[in-house]
Protein backbone atom coordinates (compact mmCIF):
# COMPACT_ATOMS: atom_id res chain seq x y z
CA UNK A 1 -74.49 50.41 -38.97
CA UNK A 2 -76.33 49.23 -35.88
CA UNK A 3 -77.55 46.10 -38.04
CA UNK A 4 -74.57 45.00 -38.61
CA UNK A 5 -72.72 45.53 -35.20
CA UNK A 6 -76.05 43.30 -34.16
CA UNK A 7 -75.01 40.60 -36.71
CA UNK A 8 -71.32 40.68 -35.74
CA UNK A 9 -71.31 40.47 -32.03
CA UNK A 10 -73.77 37.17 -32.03
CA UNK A 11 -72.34 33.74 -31.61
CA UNK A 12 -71.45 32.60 -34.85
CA UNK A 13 -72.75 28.50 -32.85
CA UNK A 14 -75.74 30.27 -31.62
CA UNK A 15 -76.87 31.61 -35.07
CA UNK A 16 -75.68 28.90 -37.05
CA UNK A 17 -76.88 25.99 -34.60
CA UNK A 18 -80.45 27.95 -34.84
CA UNK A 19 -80.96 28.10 -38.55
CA UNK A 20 -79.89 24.40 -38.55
CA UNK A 21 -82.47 23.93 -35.62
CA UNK A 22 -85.36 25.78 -37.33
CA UNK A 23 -84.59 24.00 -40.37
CA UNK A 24 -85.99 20.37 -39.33
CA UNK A 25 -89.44 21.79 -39.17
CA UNK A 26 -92.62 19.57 -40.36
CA UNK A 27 -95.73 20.78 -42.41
CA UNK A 28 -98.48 19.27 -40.47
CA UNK A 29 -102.17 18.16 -41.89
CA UNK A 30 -104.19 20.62 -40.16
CA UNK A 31 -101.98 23.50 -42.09
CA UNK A 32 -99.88 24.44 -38.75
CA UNK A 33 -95.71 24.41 -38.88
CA UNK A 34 -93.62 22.30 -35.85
CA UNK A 35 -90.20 23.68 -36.18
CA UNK A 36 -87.25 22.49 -34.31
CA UNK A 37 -88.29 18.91 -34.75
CA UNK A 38 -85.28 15.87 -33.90
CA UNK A 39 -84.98 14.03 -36.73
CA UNK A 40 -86.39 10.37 -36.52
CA UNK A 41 -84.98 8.82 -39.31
CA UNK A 42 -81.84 9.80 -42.29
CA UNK A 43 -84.83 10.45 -44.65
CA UNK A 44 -86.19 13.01 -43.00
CA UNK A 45 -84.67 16.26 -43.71
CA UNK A 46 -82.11 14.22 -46.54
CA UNK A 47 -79.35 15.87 -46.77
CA UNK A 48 -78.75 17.65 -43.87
CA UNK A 49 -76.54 14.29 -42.32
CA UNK A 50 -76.41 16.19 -38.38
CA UNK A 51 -76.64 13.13 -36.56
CA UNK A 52 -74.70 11.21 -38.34
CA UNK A 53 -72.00 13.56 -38.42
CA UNK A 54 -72.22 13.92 -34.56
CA UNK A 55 -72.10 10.00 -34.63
CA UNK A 56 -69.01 9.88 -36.22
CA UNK A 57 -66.94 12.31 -35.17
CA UNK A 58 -68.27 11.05 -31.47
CA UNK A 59 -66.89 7.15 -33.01
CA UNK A 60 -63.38 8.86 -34.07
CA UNK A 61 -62.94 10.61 -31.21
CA UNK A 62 -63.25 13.70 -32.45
CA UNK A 63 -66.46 14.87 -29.99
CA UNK A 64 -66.88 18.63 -29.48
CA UNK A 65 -67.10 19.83 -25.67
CA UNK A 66 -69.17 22.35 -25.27
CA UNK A 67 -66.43 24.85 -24.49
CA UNK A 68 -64.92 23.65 -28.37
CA UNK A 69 -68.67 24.69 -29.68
CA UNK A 70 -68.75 28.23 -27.71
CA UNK A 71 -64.81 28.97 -29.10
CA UNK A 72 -66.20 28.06 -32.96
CA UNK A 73 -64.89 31.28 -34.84
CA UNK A 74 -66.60 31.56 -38.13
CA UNK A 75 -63.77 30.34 -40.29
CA UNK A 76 -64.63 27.15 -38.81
CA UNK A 77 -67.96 26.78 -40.59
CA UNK A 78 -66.23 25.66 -43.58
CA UNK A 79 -66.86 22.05 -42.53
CA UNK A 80 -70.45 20.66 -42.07
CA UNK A 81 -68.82 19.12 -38.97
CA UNK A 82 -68.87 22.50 -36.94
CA UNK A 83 -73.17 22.73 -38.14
CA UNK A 84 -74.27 19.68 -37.06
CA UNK A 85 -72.51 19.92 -33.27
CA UNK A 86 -73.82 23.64 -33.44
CA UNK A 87 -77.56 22.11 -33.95
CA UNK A 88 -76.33 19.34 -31.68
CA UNK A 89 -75.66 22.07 -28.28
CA UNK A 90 -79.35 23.99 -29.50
CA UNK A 91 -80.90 21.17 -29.92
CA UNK A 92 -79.83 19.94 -26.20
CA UNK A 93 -80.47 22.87 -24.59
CA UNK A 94 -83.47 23.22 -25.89
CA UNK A 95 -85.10 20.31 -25.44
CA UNK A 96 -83.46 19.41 -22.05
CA UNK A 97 -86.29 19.94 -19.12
CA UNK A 98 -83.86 21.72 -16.64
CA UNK A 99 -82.39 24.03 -19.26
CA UNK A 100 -84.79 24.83 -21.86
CA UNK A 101 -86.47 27.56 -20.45
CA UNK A 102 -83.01 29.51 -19.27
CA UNK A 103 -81.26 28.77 -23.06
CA UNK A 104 -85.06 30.18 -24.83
CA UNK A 105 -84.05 33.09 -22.93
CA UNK A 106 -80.86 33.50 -24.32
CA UNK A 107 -82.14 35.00 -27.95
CA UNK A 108 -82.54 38.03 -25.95
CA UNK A 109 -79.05 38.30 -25.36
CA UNK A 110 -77.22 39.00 -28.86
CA UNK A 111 -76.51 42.60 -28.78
CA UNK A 112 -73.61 44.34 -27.99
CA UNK A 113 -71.77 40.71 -27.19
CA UNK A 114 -73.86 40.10 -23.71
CA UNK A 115 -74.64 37.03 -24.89
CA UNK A 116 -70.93 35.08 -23.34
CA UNK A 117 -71.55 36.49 -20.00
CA UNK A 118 -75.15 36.04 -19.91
CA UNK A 119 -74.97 32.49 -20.79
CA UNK A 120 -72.00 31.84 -18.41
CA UNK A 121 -73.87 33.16 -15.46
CA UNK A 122 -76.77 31.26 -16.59
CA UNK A 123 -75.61 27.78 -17.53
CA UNK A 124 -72.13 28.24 -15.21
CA UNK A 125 -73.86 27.45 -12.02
CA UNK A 126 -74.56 23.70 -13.37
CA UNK A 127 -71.24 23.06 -15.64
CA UNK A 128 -70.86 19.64 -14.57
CA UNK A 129 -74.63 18.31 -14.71
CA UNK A 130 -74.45 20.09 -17.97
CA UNK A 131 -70.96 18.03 -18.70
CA UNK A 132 -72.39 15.22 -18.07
CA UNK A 133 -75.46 14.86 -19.76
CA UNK A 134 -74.11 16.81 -23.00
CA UNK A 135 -71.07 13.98 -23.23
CA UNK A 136 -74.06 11.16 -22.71
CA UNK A 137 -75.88 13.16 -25.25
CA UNK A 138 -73.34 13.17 -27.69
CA UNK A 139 -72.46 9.22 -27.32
CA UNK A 140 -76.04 8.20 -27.59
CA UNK A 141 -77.54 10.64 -30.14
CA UNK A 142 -79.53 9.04 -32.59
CA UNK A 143 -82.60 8.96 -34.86
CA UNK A 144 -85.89 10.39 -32.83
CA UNK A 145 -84.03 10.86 -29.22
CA UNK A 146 -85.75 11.71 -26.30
CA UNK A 147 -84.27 14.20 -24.63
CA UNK A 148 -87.17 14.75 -22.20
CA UNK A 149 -87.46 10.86 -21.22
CA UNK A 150 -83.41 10.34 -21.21
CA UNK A 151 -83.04 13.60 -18.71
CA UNK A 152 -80.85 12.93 -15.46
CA UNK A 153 -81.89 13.81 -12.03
CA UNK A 154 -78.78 13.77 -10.12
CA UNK A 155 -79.08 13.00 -6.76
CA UNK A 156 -75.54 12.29 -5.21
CA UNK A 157 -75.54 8.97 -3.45
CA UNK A 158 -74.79 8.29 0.13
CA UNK A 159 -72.26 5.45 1.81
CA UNK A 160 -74.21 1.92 3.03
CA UNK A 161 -73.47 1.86 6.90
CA UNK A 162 -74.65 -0.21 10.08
CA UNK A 163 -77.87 1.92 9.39
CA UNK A 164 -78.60 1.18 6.69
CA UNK A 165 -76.84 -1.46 5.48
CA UNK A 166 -78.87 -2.50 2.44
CA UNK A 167 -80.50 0.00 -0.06
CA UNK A 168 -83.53 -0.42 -2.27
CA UNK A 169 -84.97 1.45 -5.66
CA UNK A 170 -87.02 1.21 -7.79
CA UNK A 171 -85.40 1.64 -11.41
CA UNK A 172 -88.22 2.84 -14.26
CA UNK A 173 -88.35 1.30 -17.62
CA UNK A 174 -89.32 4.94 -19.65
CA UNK A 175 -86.67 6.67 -17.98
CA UNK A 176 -82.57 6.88 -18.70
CA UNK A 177 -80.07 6.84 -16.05
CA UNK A 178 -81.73 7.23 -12.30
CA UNK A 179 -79.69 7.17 -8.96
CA UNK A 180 -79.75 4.43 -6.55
CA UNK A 181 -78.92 6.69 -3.76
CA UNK A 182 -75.58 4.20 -3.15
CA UNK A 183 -72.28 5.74 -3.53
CA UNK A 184 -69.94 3.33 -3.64
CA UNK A 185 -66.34 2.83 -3.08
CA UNK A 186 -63.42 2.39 -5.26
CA UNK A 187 -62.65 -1.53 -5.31
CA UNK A 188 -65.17 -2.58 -2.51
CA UNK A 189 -67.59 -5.16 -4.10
CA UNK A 190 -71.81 -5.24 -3.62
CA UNK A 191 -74.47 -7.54 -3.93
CA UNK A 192 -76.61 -6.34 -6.26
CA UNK A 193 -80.19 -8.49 -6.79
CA UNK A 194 -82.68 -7.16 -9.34
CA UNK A 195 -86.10 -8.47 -10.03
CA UNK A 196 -89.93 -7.31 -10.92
CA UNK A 197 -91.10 -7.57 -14.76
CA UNK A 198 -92.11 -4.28 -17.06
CA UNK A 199 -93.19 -3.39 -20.30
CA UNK A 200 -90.70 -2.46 -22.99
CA UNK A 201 -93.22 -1.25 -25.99
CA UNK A 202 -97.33 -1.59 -26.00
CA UNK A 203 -97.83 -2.21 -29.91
CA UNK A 204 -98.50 -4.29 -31.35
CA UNK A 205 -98.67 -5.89 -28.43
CA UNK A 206 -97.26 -5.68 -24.94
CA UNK A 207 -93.25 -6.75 -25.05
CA UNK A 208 -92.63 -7.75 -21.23
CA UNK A 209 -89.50 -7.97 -19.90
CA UNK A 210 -87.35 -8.40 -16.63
CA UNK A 211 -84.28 -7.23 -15.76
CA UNK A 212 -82.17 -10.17 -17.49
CA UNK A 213 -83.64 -8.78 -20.56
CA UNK A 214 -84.95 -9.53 -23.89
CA UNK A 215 -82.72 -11.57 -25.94
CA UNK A 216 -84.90 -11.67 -29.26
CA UNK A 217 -83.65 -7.79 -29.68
CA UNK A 218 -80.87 -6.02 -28.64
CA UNK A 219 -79.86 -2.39 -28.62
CA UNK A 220 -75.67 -1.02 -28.10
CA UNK A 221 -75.04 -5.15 -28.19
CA UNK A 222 -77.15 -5.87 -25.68
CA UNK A 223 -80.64 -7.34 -24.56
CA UNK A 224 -83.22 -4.76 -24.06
CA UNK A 225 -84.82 -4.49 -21.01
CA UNK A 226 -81.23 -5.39 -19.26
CA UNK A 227 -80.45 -4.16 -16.07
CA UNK A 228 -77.11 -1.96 -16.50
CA UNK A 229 -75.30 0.27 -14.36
CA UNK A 230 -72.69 3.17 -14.57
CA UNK A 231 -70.85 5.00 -11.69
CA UNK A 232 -70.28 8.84 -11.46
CA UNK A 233 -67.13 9.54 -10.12
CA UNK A 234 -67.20 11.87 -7.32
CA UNK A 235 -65.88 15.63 -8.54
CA UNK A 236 -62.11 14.81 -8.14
CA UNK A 237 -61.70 11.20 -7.84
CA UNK A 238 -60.67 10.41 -11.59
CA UNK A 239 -58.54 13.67 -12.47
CA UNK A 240 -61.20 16.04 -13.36
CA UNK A 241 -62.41 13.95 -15.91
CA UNK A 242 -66.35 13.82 -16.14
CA UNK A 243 -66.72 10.53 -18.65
CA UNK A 244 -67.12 8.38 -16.13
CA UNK A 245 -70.62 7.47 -17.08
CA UNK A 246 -69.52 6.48 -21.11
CA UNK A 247 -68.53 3.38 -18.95
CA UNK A 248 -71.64 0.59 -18.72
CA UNK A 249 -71.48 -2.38 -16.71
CA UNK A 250 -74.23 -5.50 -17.17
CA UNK A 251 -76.35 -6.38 -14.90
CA UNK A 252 -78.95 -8.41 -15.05
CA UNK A 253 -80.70 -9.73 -11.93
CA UNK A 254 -77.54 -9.25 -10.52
CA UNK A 255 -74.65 -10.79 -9.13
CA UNK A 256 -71.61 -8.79 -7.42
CA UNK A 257 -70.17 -5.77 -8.77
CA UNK A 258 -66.94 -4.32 -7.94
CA UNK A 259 -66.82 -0.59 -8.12
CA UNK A 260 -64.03 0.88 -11.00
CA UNK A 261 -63.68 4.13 -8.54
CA UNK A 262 -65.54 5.76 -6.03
CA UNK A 263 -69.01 7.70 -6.70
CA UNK A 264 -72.62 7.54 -7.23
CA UNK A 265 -73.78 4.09 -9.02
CA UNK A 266 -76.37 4.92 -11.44
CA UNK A 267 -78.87 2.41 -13.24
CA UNK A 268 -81.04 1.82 -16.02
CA UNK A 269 -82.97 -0.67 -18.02
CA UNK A 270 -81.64 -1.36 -21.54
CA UNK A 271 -83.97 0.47 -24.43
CA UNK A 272 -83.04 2.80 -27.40
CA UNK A 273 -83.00 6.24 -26.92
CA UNK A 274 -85.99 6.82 -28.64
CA UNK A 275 -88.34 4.09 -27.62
CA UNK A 276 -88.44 5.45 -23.55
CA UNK A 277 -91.62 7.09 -24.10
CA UNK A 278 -94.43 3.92 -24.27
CA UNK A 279 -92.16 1.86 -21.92
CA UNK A 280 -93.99 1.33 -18.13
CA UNK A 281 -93.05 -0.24 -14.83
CA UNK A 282 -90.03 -0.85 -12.76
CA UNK A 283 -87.20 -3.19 -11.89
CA UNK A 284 -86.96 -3.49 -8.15
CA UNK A 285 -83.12 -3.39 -7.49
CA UNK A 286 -81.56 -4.05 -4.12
CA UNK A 287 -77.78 -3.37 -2.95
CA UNK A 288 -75.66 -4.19 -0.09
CA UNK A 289 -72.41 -4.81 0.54
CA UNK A 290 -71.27 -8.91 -0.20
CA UNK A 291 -71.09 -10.76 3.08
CA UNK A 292 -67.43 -11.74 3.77
């Protein structure tokens, strides 16, 4: 029947990764239903174990690409692994500010298998953005993440010269990983100096911090409200791997850094992925290259 050519030709991920997504929804007081709600805690929704399976697969080495979700045939779904990195991509993509809108569009698309083609032509044109940040996403999932605050806007960086030989940004605490508009070169080293002071949490009471951080509570080993930095390889420069950014180098107020390979040097202050949103201020970072 028509039904059940509709059925057959969907994405068994899509479907599957939707029910799961539509299943953390929350009964609210006033009556009203919020579906597709991220989890913020391993009580809520008991039983259901998605981030933690993403967590540890991710820890084993056993991460899902997003190609490996899209090729999920539905013999797969015999392990609760293949659910939780189905919710996992919808989840993403639809909470993601740059592709939220295009991947809502995308239920439109199951019939008649146009949904493959559709969604390469839709999602193709920004495969490694989307690498990137779906590989961060993976790593850093946890309890009540903030996809909105933790979004990247990639803006490649550009080589220090006699014009401009110093560079400085301004590196906000309720944000994730922002360019600093430096692209730096493979073994060359910088001066990097970081200072200003800015607010890590409001209650119950104002936790200030500067970019040494704060070393009554850390977060991935480290103080929050620590300066850190990653570098983005340029497309090409490490093999056509796009993992560079897993990699994340202290800080601090600074001190020199020598670059691992050549490519945009990203920053951001220390925090937990789920405590961006009542952070304020900046770190004012400046970076040149060290005086021989």
């Amino acid at each position: 029947s028509e039904s059940l050519t509709w059925y057959t030709d969907a994405p068994v991920w899509y479907m599957e990764g939707m029910a799961e997504s539509f299943g953390t929804h929350r009964l609210n007081e006033d009556g009203t239903v919020e579906f597709q709600v991220m989890p913020t805690s391993p009580e809520e929704f008991a039983g259901a174990g998605r981030i933690t399976a993403v967590r540890n697969d991710f820890a084993a080495g056993k991460a899902m690409s997003i190609t490996d979700i899209l090729d999920l045939k539905p013999v797969e779904f015999l392990k609760t692994e293949q659910y939780a990195w189905s919710w996992a991509l919808c989840t993403f993509l639809d909470t993601h500010p740059r592709y939220q809108a295009r991947f809502r569009r995308m239920g439109g698309y199951l019939q008649r298998n146009a949904f493959p083609t559709e969604f390469y032509r839709q999602f193709s044109p920004d495969s490694r953005d989307l690498t990137t940040e779906w590989t961060l996403f993976a790593q850093n999932l946890q309890y009540g993440y903030d996809a909105k605050q933790a979004a990247i806007e990639f803006q490649p960086g550009q080589e220090l010269n006699d014009q401009q030989p110093r560079r400085e940004v301004q590196v906000h605490a309720d944000r994730g990983w922002q360019s600093s508009g430096v692209l730096v070169q493979q073994g060359q080293r910088y001066q990097v100096t970081a200072t200003g002071r800015f607010e890590l949490a409001s209650e119950p009471k104002p936790w200030i911090s500067e970019p040494q951080g704060i070393s009554f509570r850390y977060f991935d080993g480290k103080p929050i409200g620590l300066l850190l930095g990653s570098v983005r390889a340029e497309a090409g420069e490490t093999g056509g791997a796009d993992d560079t950014m897993l990699r994340v180098y202290p800080m601090g107020r600074g001190g020199i850094f020598q670059a691992p390979y050549s490519g945009t040097l990203y920053l951001r202050l220390n925090d937990e992925w789920n405590s961006l949103h009542d952070n304020n201020g900046a770190a004012k970072v400046e970076i040149g290259p060290v005086v021989q």
